[in-house]
PDB file of N, CA and C in Angstrom:
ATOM      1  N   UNK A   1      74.649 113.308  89.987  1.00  0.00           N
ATOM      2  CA  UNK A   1      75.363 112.190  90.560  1.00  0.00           C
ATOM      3  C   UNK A   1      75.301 110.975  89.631  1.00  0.00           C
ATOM      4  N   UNK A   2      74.419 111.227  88.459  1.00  0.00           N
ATOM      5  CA  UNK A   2      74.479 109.795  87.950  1.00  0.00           C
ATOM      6  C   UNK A   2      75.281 109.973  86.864  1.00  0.00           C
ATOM      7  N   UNK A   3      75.643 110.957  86.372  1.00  0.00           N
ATOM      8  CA  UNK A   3      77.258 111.067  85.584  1.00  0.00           C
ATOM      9  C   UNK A   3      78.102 110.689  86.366  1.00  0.00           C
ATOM     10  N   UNK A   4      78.154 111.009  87.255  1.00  0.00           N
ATOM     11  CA  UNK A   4      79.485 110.394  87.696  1.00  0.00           C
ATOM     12  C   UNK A   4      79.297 108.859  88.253  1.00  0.00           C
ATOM     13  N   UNK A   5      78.451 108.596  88.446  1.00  0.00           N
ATOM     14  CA  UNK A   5      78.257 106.738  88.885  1.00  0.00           C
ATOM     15  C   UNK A   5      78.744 106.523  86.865  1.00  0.00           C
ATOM     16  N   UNK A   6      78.113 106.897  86.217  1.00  0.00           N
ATOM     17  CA  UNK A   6      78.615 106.126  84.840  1.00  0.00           C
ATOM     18  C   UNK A   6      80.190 106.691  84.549  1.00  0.00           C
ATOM     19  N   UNK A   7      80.416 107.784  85.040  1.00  0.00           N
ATOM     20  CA  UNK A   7      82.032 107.428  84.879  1.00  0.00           C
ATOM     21  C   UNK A   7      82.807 106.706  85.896  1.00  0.00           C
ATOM     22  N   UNK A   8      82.240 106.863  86.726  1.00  0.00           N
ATOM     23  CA  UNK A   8      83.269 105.805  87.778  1.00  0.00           C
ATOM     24  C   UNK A   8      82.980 104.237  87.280  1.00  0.00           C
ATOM     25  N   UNK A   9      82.147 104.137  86.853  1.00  0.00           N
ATOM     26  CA  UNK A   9      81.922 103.041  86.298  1.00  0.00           C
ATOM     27  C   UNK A   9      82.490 102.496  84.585  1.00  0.00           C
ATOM     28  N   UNK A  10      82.645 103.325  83.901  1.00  0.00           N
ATOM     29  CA  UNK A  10      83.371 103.227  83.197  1.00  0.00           C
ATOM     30  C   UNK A  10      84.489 103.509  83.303  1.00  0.00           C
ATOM     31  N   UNK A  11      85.368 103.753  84.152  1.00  0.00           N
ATOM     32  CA  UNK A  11      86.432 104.211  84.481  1.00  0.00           C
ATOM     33  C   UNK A  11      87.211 102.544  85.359  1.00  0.00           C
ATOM     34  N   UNK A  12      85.863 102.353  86.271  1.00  0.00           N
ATOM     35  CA  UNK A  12      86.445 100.382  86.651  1.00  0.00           C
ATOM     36  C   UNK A  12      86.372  99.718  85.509  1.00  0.00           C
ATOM     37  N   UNK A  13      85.525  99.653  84.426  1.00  0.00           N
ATOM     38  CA  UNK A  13      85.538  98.897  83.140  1.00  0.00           C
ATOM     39  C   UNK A  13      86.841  98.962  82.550  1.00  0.00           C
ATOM     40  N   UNK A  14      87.371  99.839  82.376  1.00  0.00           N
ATOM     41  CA  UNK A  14      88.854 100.478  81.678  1.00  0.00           C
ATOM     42  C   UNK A  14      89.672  99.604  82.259  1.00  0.00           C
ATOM     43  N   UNK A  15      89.430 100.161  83.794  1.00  0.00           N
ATOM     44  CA  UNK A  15      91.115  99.636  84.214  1.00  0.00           C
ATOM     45  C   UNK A  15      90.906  98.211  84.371  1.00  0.00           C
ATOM     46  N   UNK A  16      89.656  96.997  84.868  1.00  0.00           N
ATOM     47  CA  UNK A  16      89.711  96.051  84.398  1.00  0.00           C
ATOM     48  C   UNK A  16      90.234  94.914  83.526  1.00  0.00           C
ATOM     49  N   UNK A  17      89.457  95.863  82.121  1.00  0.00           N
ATOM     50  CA  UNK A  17      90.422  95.136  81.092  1.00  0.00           C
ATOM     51  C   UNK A  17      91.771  95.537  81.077  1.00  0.00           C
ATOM     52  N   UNK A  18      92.272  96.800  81.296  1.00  0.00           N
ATOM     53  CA  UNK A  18      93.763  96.874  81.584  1.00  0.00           C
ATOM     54  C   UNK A  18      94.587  96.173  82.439  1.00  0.00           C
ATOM     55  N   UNK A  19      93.403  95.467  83.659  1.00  0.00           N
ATOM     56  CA  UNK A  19      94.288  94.307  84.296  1.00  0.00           C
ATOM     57  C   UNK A  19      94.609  93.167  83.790  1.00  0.00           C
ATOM     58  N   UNK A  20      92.900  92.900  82.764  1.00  0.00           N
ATOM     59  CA  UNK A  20      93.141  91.617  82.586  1.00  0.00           C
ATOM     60  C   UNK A  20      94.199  91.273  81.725  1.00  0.00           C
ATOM     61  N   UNK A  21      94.031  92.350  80.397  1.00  0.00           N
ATOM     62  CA  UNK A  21      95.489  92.339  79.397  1.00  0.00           C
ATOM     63  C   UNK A  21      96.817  92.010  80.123  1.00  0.00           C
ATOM     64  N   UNK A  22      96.882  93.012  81.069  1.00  0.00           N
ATOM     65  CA  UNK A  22      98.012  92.976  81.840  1.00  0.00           C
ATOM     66  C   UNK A  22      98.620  91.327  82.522  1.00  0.00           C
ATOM     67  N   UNK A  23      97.517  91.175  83.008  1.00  0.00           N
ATOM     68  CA  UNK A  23      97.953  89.653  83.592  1.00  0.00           C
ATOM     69  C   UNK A  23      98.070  88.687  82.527  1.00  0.00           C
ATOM     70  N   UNK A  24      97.376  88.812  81.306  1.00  0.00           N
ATOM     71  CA  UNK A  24      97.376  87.609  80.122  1.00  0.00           C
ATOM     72  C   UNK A  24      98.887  88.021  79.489  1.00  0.00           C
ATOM     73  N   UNK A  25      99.767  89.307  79.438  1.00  0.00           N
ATOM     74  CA  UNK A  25     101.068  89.806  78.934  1.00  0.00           C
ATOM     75  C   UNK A  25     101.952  89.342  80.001  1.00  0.00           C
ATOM     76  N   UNK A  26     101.741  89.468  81.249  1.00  0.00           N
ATOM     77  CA  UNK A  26     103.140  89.360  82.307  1.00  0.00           C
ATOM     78  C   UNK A  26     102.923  87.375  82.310  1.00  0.00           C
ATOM     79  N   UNK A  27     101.764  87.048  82.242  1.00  0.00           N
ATOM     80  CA  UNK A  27     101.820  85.476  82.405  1.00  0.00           C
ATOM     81  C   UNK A  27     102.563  85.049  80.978  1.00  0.00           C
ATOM     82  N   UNK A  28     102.938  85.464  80.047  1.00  0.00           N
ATOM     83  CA  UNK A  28     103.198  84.920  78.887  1.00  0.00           C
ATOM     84  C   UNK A  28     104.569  85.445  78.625  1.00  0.00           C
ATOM     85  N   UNK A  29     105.263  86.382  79.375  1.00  0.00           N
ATOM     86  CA  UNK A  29     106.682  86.839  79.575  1.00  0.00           C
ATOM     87  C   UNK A  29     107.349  86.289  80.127  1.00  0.00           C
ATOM     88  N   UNK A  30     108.628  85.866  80.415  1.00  0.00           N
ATOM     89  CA  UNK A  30     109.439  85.405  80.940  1.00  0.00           C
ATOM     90  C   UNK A  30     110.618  86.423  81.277  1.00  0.00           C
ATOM     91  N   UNK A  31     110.546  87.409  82.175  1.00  0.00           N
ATOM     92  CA  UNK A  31     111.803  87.998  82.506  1.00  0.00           C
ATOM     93  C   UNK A  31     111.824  87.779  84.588  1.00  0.00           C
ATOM     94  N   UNK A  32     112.972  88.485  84.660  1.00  0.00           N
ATOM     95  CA  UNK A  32     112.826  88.493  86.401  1.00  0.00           C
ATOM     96  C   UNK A  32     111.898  88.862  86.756  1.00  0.00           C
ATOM     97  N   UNK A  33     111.484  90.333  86.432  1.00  0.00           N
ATOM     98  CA  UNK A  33     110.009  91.084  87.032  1.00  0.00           C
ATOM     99  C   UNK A  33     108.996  91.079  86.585  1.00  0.00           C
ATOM    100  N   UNK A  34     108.513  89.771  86.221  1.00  0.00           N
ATOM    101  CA  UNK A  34     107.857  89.818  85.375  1.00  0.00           C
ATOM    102  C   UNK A  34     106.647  88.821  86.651  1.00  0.00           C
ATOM    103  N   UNK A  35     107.212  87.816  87.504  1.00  0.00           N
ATOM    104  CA  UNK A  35     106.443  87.153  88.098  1.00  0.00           C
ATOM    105  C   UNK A  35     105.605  88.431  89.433  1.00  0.00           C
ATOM    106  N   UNK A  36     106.618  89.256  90.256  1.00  0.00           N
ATOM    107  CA  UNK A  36     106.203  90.492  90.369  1.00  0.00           C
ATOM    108  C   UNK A  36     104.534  91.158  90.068  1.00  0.00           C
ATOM    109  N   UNK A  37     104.902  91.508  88.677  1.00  0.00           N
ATOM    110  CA  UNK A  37     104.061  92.231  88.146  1.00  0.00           C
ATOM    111  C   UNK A  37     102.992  91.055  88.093  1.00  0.00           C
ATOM    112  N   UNK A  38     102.901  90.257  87.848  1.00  0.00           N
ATOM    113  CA  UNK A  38     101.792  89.469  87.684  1.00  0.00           C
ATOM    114  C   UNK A  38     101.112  89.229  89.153  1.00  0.00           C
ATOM    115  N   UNK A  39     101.887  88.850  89.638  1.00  0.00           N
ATOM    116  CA  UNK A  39     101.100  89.037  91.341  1.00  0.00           C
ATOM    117  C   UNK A  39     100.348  90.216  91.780  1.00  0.00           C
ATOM    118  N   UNK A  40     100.742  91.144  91.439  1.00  0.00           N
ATOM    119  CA  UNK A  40      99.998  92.823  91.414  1.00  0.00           C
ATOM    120  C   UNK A  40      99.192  92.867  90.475  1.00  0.00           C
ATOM    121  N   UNK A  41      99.282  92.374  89.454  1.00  0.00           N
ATOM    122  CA  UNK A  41      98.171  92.517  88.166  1.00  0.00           C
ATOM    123  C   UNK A  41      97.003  91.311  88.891  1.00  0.00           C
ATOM    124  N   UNK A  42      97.144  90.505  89.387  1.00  0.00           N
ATOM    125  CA  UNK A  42      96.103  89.375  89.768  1.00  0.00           C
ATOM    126  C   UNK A  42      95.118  90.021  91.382  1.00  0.00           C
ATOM    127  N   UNK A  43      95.736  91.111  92.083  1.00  0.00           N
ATOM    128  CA  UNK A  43      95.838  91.369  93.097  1.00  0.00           C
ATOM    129  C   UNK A  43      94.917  92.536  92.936  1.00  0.00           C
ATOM    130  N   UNK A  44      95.063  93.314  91.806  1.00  0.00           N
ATOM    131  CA  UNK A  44      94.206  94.322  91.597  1.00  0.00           C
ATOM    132  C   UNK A  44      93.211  94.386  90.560  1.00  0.00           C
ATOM    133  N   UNK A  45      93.532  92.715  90.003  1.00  0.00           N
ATOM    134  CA  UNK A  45      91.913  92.472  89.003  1.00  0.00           C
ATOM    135  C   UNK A  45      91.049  92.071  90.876  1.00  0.00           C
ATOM    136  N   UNK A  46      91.243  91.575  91.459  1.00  0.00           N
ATOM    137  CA  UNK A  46      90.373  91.170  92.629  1.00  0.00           C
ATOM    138  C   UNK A  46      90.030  92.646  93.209  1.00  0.00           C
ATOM    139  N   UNK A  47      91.250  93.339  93.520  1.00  0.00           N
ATOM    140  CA  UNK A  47      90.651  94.629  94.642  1.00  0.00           C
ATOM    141  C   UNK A  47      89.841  95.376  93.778  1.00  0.00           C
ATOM    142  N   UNK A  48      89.431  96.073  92.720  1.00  0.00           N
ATOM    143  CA  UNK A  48      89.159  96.864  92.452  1.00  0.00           C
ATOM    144  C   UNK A  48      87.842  96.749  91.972  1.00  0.00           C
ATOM    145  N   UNK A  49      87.134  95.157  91.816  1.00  0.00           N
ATOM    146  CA  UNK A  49      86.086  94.759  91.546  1.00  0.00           C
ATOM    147  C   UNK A  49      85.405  94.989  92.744  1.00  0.00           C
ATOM    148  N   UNK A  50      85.984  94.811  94.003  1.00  0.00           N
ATOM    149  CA  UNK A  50      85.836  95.349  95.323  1.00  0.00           C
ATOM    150  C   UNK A  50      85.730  96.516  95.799  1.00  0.00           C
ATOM    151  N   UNK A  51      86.543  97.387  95.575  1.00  0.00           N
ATOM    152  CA  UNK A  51      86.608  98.713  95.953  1.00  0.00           C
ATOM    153  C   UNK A  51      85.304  99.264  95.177  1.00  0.00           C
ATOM    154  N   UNK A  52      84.992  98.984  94.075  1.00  0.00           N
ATOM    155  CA  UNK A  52      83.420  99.845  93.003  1.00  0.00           C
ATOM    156  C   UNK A  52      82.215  98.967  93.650  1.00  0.00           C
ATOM    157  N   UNK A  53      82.463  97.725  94.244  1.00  0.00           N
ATOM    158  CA  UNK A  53      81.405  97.608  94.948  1.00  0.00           C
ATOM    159  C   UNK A  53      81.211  98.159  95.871  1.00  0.00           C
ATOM    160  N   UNK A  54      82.287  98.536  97.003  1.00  0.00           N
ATOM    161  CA  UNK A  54      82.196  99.103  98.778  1.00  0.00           C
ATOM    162  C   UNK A  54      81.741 100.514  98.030  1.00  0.00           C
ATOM    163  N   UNK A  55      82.085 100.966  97.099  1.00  0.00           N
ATOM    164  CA  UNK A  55      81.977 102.526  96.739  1.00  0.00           C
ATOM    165  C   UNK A  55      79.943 102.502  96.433  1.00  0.00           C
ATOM    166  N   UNK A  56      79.894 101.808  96.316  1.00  0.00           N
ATOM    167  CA  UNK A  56      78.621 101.683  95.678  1.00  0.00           C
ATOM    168  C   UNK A  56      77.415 101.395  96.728  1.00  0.00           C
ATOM    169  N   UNK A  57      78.245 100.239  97.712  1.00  0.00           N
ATOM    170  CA  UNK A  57      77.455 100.360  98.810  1.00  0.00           C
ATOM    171  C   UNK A  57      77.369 101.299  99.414  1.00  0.00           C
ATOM    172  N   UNK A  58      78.306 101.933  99.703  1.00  0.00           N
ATOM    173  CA  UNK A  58      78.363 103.398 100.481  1.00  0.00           C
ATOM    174  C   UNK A  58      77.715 104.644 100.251  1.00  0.00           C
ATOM    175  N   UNK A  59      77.473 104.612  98.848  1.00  0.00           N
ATOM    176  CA  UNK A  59      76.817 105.303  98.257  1.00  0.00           C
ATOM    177  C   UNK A  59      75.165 105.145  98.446  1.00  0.00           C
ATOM    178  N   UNK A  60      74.877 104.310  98.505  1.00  0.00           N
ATOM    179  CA  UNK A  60      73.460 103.911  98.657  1.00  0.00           C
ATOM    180  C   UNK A  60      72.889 104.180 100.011  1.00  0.00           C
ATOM    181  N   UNK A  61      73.888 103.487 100.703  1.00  0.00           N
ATOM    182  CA  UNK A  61      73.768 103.923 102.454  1.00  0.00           C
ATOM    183  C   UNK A  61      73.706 105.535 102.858  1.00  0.00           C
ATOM    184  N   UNK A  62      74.743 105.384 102.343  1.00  0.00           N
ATOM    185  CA  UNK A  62      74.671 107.485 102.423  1.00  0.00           C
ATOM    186  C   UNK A  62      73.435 108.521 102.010  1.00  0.00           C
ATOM    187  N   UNK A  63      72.927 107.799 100.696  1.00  0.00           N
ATOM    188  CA  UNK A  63      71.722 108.502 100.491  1.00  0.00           C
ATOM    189  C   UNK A  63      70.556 108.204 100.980  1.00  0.00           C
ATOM    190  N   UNK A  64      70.445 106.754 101.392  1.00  0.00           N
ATOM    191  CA  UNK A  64      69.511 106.980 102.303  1.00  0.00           C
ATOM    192  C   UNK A  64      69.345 107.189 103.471  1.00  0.00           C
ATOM    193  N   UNK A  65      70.502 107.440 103.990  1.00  0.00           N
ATOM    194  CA  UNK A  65      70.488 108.467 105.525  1.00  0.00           C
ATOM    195  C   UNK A  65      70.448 109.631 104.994  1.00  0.00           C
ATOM    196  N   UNK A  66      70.778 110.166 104.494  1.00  0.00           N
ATOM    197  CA  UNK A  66      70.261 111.537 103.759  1.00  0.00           C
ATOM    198  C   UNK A  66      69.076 111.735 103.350  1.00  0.00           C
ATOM    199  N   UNK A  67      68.291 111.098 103.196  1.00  0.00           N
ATOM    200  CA  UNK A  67      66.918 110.763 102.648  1.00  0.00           C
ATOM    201  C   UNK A  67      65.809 111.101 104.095  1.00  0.00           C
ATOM    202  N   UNK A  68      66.388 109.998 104.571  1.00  0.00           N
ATOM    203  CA  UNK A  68      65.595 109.707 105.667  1.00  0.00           C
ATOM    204  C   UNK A  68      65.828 110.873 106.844  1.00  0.00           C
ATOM    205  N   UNK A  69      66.930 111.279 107.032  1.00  0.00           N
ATOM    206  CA  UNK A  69      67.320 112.838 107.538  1.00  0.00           C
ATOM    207  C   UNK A  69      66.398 114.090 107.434  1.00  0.00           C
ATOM    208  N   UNK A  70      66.198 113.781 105.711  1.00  0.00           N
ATOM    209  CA  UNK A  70      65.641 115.254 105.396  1.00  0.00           C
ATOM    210  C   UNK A  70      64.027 115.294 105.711  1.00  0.00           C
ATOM    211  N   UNK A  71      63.807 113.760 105.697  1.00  0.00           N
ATOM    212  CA  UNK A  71      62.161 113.442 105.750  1.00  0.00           C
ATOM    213  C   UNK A  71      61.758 114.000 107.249  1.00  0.00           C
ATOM    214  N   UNK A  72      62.824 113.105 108.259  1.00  0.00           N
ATOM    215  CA  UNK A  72      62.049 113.969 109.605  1.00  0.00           C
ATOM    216  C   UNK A  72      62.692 115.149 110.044  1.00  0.00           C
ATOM    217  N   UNK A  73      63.528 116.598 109.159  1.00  0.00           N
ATOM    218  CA  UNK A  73      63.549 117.864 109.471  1.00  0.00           C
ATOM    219  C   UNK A  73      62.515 118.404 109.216  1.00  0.00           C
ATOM    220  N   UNK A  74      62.161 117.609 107.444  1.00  0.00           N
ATOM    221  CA  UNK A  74      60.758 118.115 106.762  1.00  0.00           C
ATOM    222  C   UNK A  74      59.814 118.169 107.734  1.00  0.00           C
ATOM    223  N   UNK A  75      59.486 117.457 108.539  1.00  0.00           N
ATOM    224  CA  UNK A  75      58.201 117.115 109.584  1.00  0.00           C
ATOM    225  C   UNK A  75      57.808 115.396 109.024  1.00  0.00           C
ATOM    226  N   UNK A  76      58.514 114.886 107.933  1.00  0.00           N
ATOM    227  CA  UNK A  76      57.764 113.792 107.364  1.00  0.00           C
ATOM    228  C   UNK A  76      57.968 112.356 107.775  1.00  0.00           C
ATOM    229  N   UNK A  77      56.864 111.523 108.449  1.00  0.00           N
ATOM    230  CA  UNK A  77      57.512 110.104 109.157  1.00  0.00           C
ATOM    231  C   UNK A  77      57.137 109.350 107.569  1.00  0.00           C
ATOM    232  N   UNK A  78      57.808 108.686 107.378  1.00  0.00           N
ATOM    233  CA  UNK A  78      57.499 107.148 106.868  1.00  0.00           C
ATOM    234  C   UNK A  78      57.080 106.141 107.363  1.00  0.00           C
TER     235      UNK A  78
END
Protein backbone atom coordinates (compact mmCIF):
# COMPACT_ATOMS: atom_id res chain seq x y z
CA UNK A 1 0.00 0.00 0.00
CA UNK A 2 2.76 2.37 0.29
CA UNK A 3 3.52 2.23 -3.50
CA UNK A 4 0.62 3.21 -4.21
CA UNK A 5 0.21 6.21 -1.53
CA UNK A 6 3.63 7.41 -3.47
CA UNK A 7 1.97 7.10 -6.72
CA UNK A 8 -1.14 8.62 -5.95
CA UNK A 9 0.84 11.07 -4.65
CA UNK A 10 2.90 11.69 -7.33
CA UNK A 11 0.31 11.43 -9.61
CA UNK A 12 -1.55 14.80 -7.48
CA UNK A 13 2.00 16.42 -7.86
CA UNK A 14 1.71 16.01 -11.78
CA UNK A 15 -1.58 17.11 -12.27
CA UNK A 16 -1.02 20.12 -9.92
CA UNK A 17 1.58 21.61 -11.74
CA UNK A 18 -0.45 20.81 -14.84
CA UNK A 19 -3.04 23.06 -13.28
CA UNK A 20 -0.95 25.52 -12.27
CA UNK A 21 0.75 25.89 -15.90
CA UNK A 22 -2.60 25.66 -17.11
CA UNK A 23 -4.06 28.59 -15.26
CA UNK A 24 -0.69 30.82 -15.72
CA UNK A 25 -1.42 29.90 -20.02
CA UNK A 26 -5.36 30.46 -20.10
CA UNK A 27 -4.76 33.79 -17.77
CA UNK A 28 -2.29 35.15 -20.35
CA UNK A 29 -4.57 34.19 -23.54
CA UNK A 30 -7.04 36.14 -24.80
CA UNK A 31 -9.58 34.12 -26.87
CA UNK A 32 -13.51 33.44 -26.11
CA UNK A 33 -12.79 30.11 -24.25
CA UNK A 34 -10.29 30.94 -22.81
CA UNK A 35 -11.98 32.74 -19.59
CA UNK A 36 -13.93 29.20 -19.37
CA UNK A 37 -11.00 27.24 -19.11
CA UNK A 38 -9.48 29.30 -16.57
CA UNK A 39 -12.37 29.05 -14.21
CA UNK A 40 -11.98 25.13 -14.40
CA UNK A 41 -8.25 25.34 -14.24
CA UNK A 42 -8.64 27.55 -10.83
CA UNK A 43 -11.49 25.16 -9.71
CA UNK A 44 -9.45 22.08 -9.92
CA UNK A 45 -6.05 23.55 -8.60
CA UNK A 46 -8.51 23.90 -5.28
CA UNK A 47 -10.48 20.42 -5.65
CA UNK A 48 -7.88 18.16 -6.07
CA UNK A 49 -5.60 19.44 -3.26
CA UNK A 50 -8.83 18.32 -1.52
CA UNK A 51 -9.81 15.25 -2.91
CA UNK A 52 -5.73 13.67 -1.91
CA UNK A 53 -6.46 15.00 1.34
CA UNK A 54 -10.24 13.30 1.95
CA UNK A 55 -8.39 10.24 0.18
CA UNK A 56 -5.87 10.25 2.77
CA UNK A 57 -8.06 10.79 5.56
CA UNK A 58 -10.01 7.93 4.64
CA UNK A 59 -7.36 5.98 4.35
CA UNK A 60 -6.11 6.33 7.77
CA UNK A 61 -9.61 5.91 9.22
CA UNK A 62 -10.07 2.77 7.37
CA UNK A 63 -6.99 1.24 8.66
CA UNK A 64 -7.53 1.85 11.80
CA UNK A 65 -10.86 0.29 11.98
CA UNK A 66 -9.25 -2.47 10.44
CA UNK A 67 -6.68 -2.52 12.98
CA UNK A 68 -8.71 -2.26 15.77
CA UNK A 69 -11.22 -5.01 14.22
CA UNK A 70 -8.59 -7.50 13.93
CA UNK A 71 -7.23 -6.78 17.56
CA UNK A 72 -10.59 -7.80 19.24
CA UNK A 73 -11.25 -11.08 16.74
CA UNK A 74 -7.55 -11.74 17.78
CA UNK A 75 -8.82 -11.86 21.50
CA UNK A 76 -6.60 -8.53 21.87
CA UNK A 77 -8.00 -5.31 24.01
CA UNK A 78 -5.92 -2.21 23.89
Amino acid sequence: MKNAKRILAAAGIILLVGMYAATIVFACIDSPHTYNSLKISIGLTILIPVLLWIYTAMYHYIKQRRDANQNVSNGKNE
